[in-house]
N, C-alpha and C. Protein backbone atom coordinates (compact mmCIF):
# COMPACT_ATOMS: atom_id res chain seq x y z
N UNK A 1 -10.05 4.38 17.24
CA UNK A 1 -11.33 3.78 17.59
C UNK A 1 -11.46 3.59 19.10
N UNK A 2 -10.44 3.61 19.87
CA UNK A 2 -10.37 2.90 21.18
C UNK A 2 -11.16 4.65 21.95
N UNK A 3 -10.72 5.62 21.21
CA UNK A 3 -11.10 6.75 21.60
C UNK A 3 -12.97 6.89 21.41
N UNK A 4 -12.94 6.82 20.63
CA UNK A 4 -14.49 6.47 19.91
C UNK A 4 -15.33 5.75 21.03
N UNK A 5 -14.91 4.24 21.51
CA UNK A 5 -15.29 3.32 22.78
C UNK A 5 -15.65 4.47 23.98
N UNK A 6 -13.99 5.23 24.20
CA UNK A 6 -14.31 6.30 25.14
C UNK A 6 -15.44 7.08 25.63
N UNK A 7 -15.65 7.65 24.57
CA UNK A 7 -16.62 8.72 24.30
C UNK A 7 -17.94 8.05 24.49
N UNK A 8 -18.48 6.73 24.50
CA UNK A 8 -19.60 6.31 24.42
C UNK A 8 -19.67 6.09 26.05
N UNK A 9 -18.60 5.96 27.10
CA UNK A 9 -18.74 5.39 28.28
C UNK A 9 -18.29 6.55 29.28
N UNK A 10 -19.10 7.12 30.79
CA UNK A 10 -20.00 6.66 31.09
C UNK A 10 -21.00 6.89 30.57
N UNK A 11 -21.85 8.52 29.53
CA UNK A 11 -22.84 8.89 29.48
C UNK A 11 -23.75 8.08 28.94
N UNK A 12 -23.41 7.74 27.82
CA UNK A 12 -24.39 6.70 27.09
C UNK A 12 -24.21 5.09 27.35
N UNK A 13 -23.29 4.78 27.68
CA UNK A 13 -23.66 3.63 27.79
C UNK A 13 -22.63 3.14 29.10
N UNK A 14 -22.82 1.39 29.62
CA UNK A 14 -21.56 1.07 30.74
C UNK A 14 -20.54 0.72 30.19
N UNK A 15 -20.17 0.08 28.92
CA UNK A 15 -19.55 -0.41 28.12
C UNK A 15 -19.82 -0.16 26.65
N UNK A 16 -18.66 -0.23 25.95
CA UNK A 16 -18.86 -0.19 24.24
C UNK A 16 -17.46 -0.99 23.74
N UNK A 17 -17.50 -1.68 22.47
CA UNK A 17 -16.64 -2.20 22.10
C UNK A 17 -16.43 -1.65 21.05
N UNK A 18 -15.86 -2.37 19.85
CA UNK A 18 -15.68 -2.01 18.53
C UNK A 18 -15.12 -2.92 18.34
N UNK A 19 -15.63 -3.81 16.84
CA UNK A 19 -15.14 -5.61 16.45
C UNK A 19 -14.78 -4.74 14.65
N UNK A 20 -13.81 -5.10 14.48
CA UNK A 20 -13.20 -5.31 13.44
C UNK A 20 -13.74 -6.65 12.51
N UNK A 21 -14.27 -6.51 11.28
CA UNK A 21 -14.06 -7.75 10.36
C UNK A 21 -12.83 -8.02 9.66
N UNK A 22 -12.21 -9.36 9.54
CA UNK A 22 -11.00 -9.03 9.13
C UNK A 22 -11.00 -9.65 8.20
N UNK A 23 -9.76 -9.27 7.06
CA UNK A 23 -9.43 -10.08 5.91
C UNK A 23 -9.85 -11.55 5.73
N UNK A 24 -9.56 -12.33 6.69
CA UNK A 24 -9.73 -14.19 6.66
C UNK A 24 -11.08 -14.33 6.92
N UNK A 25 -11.79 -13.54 7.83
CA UNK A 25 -13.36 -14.01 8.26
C UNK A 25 -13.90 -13.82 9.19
N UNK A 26 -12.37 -13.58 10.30
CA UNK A 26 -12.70 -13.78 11.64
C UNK A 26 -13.32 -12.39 12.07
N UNK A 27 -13.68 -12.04 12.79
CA UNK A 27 -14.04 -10.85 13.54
C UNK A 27 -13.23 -10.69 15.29
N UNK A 28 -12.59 -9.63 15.62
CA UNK A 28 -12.18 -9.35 16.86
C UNK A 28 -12.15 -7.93 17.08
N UNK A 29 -12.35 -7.64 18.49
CA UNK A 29 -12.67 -6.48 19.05
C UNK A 29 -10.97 -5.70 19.29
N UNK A 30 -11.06 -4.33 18.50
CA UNK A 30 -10.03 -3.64 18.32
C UNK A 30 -10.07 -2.48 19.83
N UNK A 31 -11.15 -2.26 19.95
CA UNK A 31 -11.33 -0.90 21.09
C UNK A 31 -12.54 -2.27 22.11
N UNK A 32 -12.01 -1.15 23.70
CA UNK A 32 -13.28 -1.66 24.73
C UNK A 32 -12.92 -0.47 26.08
N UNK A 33 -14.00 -0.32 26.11
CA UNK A 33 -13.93 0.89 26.92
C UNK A 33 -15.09 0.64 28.31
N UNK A 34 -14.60 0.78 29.53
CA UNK A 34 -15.81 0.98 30.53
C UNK A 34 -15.22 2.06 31.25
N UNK A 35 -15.85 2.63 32.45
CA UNK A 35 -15.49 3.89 33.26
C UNK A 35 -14.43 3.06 34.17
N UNK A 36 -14.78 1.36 34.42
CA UNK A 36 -13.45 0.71 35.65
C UNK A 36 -12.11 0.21 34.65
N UNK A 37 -11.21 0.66 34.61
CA UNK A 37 -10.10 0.60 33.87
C UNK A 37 -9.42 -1.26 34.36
N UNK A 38 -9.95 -1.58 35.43
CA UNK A 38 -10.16 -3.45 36.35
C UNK A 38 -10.79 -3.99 34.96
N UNK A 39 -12.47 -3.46 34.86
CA UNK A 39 -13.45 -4.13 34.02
C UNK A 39 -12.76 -4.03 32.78
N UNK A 40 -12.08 -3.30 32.21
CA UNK A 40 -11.53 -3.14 30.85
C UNK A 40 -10.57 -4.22 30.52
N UNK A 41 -9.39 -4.40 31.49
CA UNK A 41 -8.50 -5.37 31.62
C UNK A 41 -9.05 -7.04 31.60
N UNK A 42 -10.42 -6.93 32.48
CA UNK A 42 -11.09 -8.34 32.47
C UNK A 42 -12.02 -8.52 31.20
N UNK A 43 -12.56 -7.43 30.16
CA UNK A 43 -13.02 -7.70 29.43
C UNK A 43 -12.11 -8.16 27.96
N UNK A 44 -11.30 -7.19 28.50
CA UNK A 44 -10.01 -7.92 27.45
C UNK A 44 -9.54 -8.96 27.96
N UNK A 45 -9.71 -9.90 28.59
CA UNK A 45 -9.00 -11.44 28.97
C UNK A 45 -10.11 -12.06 29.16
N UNK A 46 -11.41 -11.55 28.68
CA UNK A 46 -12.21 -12.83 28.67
C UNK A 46 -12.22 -12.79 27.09
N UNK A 47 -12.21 -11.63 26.35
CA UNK A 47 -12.62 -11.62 24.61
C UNK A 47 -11.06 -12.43 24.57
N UNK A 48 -10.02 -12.51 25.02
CA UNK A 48 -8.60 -13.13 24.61
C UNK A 48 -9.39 -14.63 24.36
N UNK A 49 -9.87 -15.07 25.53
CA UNK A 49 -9.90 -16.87 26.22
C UNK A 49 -11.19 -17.27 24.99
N UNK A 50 -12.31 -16.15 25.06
CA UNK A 50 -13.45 -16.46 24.16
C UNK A 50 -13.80 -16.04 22.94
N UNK A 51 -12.98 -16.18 21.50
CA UNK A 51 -12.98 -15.19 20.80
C UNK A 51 -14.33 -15.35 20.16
N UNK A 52 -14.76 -14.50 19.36
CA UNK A 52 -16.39 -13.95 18.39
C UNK A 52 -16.55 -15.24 17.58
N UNK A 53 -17.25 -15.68 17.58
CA UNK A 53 -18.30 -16.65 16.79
C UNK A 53 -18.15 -15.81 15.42
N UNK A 54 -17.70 -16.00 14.21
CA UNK A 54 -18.29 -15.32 13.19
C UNK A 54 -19.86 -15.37 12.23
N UNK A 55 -20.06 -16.51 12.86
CA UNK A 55 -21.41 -17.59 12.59
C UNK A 55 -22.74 -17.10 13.63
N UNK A 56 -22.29 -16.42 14.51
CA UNK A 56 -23.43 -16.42 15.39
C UNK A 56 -24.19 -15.66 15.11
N UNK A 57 -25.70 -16.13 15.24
CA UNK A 57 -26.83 -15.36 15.00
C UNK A 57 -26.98 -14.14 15.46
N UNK A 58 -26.61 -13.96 16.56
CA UNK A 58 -27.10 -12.43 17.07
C UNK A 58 -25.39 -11.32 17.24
N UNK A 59 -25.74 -10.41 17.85
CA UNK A 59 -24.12 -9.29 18.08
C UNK A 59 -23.56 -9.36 16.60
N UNK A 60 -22.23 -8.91 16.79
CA UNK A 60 -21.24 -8.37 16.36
C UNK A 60 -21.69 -8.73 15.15
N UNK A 61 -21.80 -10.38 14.74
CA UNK A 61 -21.08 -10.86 13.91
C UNK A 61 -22.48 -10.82 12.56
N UNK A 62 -23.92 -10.60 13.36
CA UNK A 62 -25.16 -10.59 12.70
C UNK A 62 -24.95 -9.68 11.88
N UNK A 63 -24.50 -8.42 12.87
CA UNK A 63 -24.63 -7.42 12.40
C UNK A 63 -23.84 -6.96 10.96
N UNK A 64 -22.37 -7.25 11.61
CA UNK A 64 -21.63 -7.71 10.54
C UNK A 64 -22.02 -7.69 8.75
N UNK A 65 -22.62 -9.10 8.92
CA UNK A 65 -22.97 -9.77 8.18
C UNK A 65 -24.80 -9.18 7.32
N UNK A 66 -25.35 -8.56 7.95
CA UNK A 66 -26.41 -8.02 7.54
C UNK A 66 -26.42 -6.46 7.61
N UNK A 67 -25.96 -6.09 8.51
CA UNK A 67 -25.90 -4.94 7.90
C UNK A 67 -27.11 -3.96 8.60
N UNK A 68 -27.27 -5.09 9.23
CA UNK A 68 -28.63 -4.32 10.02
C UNK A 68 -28.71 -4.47 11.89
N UNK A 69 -28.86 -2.83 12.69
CA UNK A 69 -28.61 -2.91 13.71
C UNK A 69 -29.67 -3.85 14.80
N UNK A 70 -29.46 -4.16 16.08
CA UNK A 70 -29.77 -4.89 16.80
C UNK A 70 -30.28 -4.08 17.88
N UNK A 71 -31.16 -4.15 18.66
CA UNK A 71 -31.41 -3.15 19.69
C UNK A 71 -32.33 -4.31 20.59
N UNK A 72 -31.35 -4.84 21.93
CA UNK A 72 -32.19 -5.19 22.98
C UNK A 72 -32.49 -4.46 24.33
N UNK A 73 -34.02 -3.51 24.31
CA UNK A 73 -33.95 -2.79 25.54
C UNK A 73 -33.89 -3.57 26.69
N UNK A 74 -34.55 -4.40 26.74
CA UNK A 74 -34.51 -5.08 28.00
C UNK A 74 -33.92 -6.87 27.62
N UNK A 75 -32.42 -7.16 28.44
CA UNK A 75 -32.11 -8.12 28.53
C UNK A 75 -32.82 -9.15 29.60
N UNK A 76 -33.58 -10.08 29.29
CA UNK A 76 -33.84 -11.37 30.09
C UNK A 76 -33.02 -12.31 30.56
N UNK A 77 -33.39 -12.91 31.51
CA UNK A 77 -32.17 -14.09 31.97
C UNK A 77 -32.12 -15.04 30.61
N UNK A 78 -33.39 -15.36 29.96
CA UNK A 78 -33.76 -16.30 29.46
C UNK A 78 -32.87 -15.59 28.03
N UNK A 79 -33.12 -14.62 27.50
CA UNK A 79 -32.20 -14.51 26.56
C UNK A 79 -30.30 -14.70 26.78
N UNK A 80 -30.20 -14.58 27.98
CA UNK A 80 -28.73 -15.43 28.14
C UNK A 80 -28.61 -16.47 27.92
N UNK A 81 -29.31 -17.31 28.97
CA UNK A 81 -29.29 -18.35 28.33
C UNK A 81 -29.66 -18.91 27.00
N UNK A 82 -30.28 -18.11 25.94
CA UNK A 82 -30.23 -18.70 24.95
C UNK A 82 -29.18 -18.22 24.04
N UNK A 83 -28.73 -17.17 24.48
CA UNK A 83 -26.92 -16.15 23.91
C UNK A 83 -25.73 -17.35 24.40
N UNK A 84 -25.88 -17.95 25.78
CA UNK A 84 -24.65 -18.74 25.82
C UNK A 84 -24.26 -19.60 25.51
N UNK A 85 -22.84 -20.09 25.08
CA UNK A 85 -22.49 -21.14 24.49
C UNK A 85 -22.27 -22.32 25.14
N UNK A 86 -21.71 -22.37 27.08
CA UNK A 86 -21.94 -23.20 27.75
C UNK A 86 -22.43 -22.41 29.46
N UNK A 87 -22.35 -23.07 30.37
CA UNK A 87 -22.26 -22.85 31.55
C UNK A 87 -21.51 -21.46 31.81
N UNK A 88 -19.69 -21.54 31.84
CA UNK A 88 -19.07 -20.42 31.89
C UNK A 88 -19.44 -19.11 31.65
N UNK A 89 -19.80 -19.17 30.25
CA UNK A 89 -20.31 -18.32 29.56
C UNK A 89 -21.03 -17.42 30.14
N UNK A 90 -22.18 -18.50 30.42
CA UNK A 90 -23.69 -17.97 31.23
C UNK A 90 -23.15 -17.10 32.12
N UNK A 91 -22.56 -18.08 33.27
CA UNK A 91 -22.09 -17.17 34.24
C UNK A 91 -21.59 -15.97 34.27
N UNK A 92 -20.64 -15.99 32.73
CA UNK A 92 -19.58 -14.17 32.94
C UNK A 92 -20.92 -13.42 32.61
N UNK A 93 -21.88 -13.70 31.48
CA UNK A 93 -22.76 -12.92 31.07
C UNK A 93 -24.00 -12.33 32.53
N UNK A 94 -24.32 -13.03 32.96
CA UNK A 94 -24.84 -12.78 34.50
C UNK A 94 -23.99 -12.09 35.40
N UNK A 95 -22.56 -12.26 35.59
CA UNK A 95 -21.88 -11.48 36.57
C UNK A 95 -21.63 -10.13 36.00
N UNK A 96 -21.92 -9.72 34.11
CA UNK A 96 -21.74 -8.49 33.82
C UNK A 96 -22.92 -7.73 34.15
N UNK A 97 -23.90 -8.64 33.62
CA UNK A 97 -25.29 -7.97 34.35
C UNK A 97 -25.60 -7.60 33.26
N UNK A 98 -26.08 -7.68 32.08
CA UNK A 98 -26.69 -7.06 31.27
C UNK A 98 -28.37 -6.72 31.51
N UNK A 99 -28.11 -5.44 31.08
CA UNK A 99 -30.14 -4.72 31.37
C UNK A 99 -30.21 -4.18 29.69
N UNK A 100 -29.53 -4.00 28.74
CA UNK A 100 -29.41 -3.58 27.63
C UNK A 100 -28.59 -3.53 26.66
N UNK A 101 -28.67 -3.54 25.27
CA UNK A 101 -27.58 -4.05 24.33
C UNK A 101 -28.19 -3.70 23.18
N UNK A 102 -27.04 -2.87 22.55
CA UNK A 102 -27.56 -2.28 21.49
C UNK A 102 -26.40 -2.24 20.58
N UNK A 103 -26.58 -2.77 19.11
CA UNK A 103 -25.19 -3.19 18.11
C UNK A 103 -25.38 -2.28 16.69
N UNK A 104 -24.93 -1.41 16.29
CA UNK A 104 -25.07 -1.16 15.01
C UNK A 104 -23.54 -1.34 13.86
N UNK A 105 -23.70 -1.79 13.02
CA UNK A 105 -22.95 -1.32 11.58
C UNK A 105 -22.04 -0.18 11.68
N UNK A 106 -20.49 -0.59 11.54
CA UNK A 106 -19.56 0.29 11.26
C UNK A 106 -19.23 0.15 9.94
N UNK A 107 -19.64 0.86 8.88
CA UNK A 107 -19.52 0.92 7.99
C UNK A 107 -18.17 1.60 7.46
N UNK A 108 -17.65 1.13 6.30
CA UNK A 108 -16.01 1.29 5.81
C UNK A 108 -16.10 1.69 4.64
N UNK A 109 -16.38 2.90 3.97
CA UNK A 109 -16.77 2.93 2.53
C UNK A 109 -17.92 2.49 2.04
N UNK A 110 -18.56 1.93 1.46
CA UNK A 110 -19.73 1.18 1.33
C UNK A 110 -20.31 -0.50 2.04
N UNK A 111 -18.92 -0.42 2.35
CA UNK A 111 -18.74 -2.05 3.06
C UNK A 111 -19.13 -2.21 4.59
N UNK A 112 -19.94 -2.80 5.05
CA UNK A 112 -19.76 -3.47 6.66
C UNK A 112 -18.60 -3.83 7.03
N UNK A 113 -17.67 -2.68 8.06
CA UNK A 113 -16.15 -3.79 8.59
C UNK A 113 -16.65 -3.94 9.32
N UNK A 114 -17.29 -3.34 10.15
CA UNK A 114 -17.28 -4.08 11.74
C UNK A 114 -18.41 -3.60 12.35
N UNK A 115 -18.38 -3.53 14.09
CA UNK A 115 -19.33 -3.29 14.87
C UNK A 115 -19.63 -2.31 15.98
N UNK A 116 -20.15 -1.57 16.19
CA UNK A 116 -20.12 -0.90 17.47
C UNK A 116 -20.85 -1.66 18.57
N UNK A 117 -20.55 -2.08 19.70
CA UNK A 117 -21.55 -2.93 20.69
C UNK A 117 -21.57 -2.05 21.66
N UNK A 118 -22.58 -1.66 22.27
CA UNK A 118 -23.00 -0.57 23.89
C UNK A 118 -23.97 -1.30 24.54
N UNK A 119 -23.12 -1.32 25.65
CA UNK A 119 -23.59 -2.25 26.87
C UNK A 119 -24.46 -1.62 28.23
N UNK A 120 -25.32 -1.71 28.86
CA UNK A 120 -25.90 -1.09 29.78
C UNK A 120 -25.71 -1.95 30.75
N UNK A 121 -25.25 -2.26 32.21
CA UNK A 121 -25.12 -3.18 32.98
C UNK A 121 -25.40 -2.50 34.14
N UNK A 122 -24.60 -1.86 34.75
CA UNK A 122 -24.63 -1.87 36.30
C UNK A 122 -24.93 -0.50 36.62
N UNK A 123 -25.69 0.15 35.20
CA UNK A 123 -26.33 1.72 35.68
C UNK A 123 -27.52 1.27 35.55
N UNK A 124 -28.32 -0.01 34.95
CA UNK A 124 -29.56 -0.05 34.66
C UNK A 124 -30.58 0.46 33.66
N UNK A 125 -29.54 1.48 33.08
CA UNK A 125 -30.28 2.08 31.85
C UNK A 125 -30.84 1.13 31.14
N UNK A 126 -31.78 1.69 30.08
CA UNK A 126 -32.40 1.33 28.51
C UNK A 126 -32.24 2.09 27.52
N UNK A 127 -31.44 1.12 26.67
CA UNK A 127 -31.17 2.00 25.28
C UNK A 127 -33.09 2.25 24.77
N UNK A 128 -33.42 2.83 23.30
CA UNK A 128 -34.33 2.86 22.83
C UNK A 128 -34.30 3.46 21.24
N UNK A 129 -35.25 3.47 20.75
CA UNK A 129 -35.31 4.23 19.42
C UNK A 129 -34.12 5.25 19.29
N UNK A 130 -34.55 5.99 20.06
CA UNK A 130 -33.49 7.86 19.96
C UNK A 130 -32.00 7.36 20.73
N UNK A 131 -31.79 6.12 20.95
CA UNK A 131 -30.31 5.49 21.36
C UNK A 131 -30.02 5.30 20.42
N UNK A 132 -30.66 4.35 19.52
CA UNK A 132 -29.98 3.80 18.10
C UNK A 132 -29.91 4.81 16.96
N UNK A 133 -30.35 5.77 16.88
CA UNK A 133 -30.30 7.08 16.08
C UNK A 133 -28.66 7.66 16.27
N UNK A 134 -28.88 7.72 17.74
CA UNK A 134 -27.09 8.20 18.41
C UNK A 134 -26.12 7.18 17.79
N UNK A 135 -26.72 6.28 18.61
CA UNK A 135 -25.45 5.11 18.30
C UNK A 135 -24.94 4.96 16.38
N UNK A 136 -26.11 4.95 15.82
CA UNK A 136 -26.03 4.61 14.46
C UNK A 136 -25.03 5.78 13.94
N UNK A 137 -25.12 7.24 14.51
CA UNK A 137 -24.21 8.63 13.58
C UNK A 137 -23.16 7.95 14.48
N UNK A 138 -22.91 8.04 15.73
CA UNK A 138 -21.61 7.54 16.36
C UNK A 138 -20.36 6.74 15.35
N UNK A 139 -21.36 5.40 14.91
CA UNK A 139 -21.00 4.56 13.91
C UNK A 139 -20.43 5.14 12.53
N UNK A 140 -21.45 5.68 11.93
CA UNK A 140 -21.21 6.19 10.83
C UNK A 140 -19.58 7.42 10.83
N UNK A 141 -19.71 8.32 11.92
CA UNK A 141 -18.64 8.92 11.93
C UNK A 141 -16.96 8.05 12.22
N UNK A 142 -17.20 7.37 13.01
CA UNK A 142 -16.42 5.91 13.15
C UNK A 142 -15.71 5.35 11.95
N UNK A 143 -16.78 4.94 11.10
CA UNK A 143 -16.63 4.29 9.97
C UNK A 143 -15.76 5.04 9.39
N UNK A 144 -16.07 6.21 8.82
CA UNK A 144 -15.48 7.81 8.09
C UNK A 144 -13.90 7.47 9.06
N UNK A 145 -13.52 7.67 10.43
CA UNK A 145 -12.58 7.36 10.78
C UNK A 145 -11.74 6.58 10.55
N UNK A 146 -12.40 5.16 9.78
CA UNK A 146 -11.10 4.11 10.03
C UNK A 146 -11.10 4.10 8.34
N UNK A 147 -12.02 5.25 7.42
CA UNK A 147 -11.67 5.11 5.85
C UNK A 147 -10.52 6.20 6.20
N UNK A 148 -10.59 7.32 6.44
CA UNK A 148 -9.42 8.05 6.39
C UNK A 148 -7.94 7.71 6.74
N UNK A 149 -8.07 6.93 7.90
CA UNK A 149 -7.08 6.14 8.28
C UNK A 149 -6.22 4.95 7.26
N UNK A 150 -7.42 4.05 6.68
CA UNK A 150 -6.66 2.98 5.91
C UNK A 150 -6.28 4.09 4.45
N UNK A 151 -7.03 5.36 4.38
CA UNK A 151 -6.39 5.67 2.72
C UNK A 151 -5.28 6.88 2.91
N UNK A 152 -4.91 7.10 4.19
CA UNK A 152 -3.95 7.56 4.96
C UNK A 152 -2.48 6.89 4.85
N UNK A 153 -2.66 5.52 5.28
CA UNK A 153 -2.05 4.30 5.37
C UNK A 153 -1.21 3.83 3.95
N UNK A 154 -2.67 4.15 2.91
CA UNK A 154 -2.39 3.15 2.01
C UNK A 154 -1.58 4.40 0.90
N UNK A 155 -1.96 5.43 1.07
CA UNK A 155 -0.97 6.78 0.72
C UNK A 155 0.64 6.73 1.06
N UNK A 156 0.83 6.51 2.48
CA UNK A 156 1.81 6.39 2.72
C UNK A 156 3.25 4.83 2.06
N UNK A 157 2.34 3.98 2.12
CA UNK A 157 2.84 2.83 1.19
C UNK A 157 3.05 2.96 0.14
N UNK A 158 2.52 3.68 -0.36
CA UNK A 158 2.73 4.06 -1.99
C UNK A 158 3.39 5.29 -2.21
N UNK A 159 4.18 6.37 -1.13
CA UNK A 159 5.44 6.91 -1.01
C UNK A 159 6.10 6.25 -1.01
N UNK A 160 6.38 4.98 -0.09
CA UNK A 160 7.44 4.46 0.47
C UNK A 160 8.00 3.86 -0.73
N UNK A 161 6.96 3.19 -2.13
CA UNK A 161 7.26 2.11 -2.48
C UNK A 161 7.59 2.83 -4.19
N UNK A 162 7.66 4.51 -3.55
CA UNK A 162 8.39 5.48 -5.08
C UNK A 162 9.22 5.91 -4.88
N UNK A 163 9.72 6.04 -3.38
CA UNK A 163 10.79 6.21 -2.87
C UNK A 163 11.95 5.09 -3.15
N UNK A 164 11.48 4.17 -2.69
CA UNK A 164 12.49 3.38 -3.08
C UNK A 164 13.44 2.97 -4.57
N UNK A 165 11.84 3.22 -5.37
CA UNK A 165 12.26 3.03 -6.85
C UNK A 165 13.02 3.61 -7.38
N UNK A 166 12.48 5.53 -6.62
CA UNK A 166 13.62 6.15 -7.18
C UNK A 166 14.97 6.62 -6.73
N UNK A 167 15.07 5.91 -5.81
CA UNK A 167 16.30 5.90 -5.14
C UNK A 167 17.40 4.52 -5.62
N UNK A 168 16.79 3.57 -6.67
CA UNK A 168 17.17 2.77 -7.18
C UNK A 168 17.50 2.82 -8.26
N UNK A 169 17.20 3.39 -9.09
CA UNK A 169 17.28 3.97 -10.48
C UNK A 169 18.34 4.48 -10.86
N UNK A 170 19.38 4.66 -11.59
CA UNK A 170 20.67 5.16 -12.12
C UNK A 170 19.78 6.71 -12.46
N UNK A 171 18.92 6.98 -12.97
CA UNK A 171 18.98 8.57 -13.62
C UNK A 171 18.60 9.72 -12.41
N UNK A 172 18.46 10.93 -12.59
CA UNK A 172 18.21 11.52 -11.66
C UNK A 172 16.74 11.58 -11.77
N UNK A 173 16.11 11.39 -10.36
CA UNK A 173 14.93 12.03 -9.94
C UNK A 173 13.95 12.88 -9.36
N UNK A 174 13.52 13.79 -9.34
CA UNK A 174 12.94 15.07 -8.54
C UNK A 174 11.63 15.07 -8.63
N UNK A 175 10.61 15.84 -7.76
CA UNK A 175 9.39 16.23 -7.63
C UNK A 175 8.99 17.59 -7.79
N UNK A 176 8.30 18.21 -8.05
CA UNK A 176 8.07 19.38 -7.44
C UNK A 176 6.73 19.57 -7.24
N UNK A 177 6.58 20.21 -6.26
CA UNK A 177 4.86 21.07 -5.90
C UNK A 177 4.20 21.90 -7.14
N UNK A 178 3.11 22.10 -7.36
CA UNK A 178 2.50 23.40 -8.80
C UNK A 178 3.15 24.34 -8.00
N UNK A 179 3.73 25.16 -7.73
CA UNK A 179 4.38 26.26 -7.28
C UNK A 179 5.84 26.40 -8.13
N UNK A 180 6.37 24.95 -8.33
CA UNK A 180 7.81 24.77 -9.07
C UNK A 180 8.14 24.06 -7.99
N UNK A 181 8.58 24.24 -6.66
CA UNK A 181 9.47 23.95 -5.58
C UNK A 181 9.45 22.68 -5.52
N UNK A 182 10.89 22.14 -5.67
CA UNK A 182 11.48 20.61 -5.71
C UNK A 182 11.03 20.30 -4.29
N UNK A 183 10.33 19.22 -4.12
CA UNK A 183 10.36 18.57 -2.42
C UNK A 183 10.70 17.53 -2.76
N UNK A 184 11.83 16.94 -3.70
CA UNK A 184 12.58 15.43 -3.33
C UNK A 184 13.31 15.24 -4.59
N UNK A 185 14.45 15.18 -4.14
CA UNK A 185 15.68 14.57 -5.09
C UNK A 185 15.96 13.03 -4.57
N UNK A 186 16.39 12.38 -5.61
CA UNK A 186 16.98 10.87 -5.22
C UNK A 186 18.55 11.14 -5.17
N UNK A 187 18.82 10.00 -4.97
CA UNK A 187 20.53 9.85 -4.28
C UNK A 187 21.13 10.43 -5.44
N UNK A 188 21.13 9.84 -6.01
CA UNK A 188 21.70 9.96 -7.64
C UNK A 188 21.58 11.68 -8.16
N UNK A 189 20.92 12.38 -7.96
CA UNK A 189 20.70 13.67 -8.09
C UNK A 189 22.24 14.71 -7.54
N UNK A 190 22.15 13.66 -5.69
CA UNK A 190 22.81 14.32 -5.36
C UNK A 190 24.91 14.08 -5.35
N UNK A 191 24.75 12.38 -6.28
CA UNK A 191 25.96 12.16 -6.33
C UNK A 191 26.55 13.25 -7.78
């Protein structure tokens, strides 16, 4: 996914994240990508100090939770201030500069895991209609990414956990491919 972030920064956007929903509730950002590899390091130590609201009305966590994307072409001061949680806040959100923000649905199988967020700051762009079209397949292929991955994952666990069995077992055990060809004997085979 962190590759995925990549690919969205510089052309389309100044920034992109990617927020994970997780098992307990919480939501946190797995990928963050800008063209200053500085800004990347500081955006990861401010998401460390400030983690995601899972409750909050708007971003990641709306989206999340509904299922439905967000598209602000033009950021106002006044919508910061009504995005921030105190003073600090305000401030990092003003020193990033937001001019645009656009969030869609990373979808996991049929499920909402998480989020794609693309940031427009210090090129001045505006996302629009034919942004969120992009952004939304971006997502969707994304999504397809992190299903292959967890049933990748969850394939491999369930070698590990026949392996063991039959390497535990007093009788002999083998596999073979439809071809005939054995690809696995247990210990016991070979004592």
């Amino acid at each position: 996914l962190q590759e995925i972030a990549r690919l969205g920064v510089p052309d389309f956007a100044d920034w992109c994240a990617v927020d994970l929903l997780h098992p307990d509730g919480s939501i946190g950002a797995i990928a963050l990508a800008h063209a200053d590899p500085e800004k990347v390091r500081w955006g990861w130590a401010l998401r460390a100090s400030d983690p995601v609201d899972p409750d909050a009305p708007t971003g990641a966590p709306n989206v999340i939770r509904t299922g439905e994307p967000e598209l602000y072409p033009h950021v106002t001061d006044e919508m910061l201030v009504a995005g921030a949680r105190d003073a600090e806040q305000l401030r990092l959100m003003r020193e990033i500069g937001f001019s645009s923000v656009l969030v869609v649905p990373l979808r996991i199988g049929a499920e909402v895991g998480g989020a794609l967020s693309f940031v427009n700051a210090e090129s001045g762009r505006r996302f629009g209609e034919e942004d969120l079209a992009t952004a939304t397949e971006i997502a969707r292929r994304a999504g397809g990414a992190v299903q292959v991955a967890r049933l990748h994952e969850a394939l491999a666990e369930r070698e590990t956990r026949f392996r063991q069995l039959a390497e535990a077992l007093p009788q002999i055990v083998y596999t073979s491919g439809p071809d005939g060809r054995v690809d696995y004997l247990n210990k016991r085979w070979f004592e």
